[in-house]
Protein backbone atom coordinates (compact mmCIF):
# COMPACT_ATOMS: atom_id res chain seq x y z
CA UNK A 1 146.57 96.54 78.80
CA UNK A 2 145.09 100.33 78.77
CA UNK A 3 145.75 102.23 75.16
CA UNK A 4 145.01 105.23 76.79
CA UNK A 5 147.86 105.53 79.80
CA UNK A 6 149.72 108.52 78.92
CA UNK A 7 153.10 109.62 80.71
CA UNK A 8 153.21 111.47 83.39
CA UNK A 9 149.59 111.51 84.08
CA UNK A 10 149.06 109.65 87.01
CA UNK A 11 146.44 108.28 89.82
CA UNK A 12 147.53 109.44 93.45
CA UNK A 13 149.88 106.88 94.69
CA UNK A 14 150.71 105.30 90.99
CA UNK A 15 154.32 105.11 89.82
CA UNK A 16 155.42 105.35 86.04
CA UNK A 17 157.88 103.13 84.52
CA UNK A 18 159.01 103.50 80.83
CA UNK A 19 160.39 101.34 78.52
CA UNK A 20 162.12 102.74 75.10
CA UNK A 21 163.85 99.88 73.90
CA UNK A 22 162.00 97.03 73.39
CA UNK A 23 162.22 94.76 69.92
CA UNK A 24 159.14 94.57 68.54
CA UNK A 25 157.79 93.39 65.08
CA UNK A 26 154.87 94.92 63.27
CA UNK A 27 152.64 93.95 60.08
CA UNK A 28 150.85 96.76 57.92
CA UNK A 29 146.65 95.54 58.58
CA UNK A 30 146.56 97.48 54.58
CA UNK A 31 149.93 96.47 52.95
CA UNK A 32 150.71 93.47 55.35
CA UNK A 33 154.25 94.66 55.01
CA UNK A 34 156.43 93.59 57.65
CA UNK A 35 159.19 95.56 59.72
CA UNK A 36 160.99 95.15 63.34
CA UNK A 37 161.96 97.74 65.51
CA UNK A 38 163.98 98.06 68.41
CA UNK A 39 162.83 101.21 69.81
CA UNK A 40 159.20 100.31 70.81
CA UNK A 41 158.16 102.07 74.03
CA UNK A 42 156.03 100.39 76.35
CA UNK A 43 154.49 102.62 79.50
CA UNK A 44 153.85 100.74 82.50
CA UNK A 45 151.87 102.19 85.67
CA UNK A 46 151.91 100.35 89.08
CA UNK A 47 150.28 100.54 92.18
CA UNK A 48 149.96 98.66 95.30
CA UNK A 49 147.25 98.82 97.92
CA UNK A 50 146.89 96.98 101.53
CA UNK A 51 149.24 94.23 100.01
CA UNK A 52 147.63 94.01 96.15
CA UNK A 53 149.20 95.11 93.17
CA UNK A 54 148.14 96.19 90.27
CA UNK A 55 150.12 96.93 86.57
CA UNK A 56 148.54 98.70 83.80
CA UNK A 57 150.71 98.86 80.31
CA UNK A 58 150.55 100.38 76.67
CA UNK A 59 153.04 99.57 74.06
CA UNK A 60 152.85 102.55 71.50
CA UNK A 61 152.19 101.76 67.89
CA UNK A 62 153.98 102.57 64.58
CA UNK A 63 152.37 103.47 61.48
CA UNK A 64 153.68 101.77 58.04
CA UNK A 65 155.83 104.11 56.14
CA UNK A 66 154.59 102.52 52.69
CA UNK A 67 150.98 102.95 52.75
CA UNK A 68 149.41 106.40 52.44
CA UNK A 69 147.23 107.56 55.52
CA UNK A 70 148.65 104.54 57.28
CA UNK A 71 146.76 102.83 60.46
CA UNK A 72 148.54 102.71 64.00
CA UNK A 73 149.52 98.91 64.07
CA UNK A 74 150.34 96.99 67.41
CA UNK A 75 153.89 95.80 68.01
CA UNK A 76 154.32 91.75 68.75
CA UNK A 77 157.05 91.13 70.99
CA UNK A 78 158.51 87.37 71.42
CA UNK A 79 158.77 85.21 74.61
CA UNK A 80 162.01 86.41 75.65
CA UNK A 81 161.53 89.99 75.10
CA UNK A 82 158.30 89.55 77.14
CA UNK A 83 160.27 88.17 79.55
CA UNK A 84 162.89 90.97 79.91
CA UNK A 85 159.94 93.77 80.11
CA UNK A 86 158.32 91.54 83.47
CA UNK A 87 161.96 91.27 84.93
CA UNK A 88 162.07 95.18 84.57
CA UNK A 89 158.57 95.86 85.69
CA UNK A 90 159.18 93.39 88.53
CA UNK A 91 162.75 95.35 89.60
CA UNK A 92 160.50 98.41 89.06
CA UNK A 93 158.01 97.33 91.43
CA UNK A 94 160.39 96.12 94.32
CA UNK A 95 162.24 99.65 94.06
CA UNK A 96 159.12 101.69 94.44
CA UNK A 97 156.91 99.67 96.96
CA UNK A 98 159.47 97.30 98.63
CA UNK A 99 162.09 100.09 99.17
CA UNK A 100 164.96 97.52 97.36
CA UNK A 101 167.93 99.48 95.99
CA UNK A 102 167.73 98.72 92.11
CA UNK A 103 170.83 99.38 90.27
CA UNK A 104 170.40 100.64 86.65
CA UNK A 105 172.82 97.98 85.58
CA UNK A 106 170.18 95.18 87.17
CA UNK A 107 167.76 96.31 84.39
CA UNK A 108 167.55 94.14 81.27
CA UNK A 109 168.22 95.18 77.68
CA UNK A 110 165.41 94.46 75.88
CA UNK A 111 166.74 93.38 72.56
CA UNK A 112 167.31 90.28 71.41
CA UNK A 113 167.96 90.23 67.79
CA UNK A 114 169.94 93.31 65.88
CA UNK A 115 168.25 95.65 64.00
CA UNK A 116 169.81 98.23 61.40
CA UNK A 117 168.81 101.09 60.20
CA UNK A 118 167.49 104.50 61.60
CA UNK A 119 164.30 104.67 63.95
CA UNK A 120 160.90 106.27 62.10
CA UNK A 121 159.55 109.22 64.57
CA UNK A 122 157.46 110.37 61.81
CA UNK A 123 155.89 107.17 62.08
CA UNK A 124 156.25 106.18 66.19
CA UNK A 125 153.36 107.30 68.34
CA UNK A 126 155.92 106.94 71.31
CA UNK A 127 157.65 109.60 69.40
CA UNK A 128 154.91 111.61 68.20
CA UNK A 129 153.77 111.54 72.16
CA UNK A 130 157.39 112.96 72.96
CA UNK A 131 158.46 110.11 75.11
């Protein structure tokens, strides 16, 4: 885990993979209001060297929309959404160093529960980061 990736700013020899829809809950740390969200993005950079790999991620925070001056609070993702995100890093990984042909229909949604309602950007640093 790295909070300071950023897209598109890479090591030589690094690849990039993003993921914007990944269910995610959150609790205010001021608040301790509780929301979900199924737009969390999650930035994943791999490498491989002489046989080794190695995966560096971020998930972007979201900042409560009920406190004033809110704090950046990390998502919590379940078992199963963790899952999905490792099956996509993993096709991710065979594409770019193994040469297999990855379909975009192999790749996993990452939701597994429905949310309603309209996503925050004013309060998504995924968002506010333009990704």
């Amino acid at each position: 885990k790295d909070d300071t990736l950023q897209v598109h700013v890479l090591k030589p020899g690094w690849k990039e993979f993003v993921q914007c829809r990944a269910l995610g809950r959150f609790q205010c740390s001021q608040c301790f209001h509780e929301w979900s969200l199924a737009k969390v993005h999650v930035l994943f950079h791999t490498h491989q060297c002489r046989g080794w790999g190695t995966v560096w991620m971020r998930a972007f925070y979201q900042a409560c929309r009920w406190c004033p001056g809110p704090r950046l609070e990390e998502p919590e993702f379940s078992l199963q959404t963790v899952e999905r995100l490792l099956h996509n890093v993993v096709l991710k990984i065979l594409k770019y160093f193994c040469w297999v042909r990855v379909q975009p229909s192999d790749l996993e949604v990452v939701l597994d529960a429905l949310v309603t309602g309209p996503h925050d950007n004013a309060h998504c640093r995924g968002c506010q980061l333009s990704i």
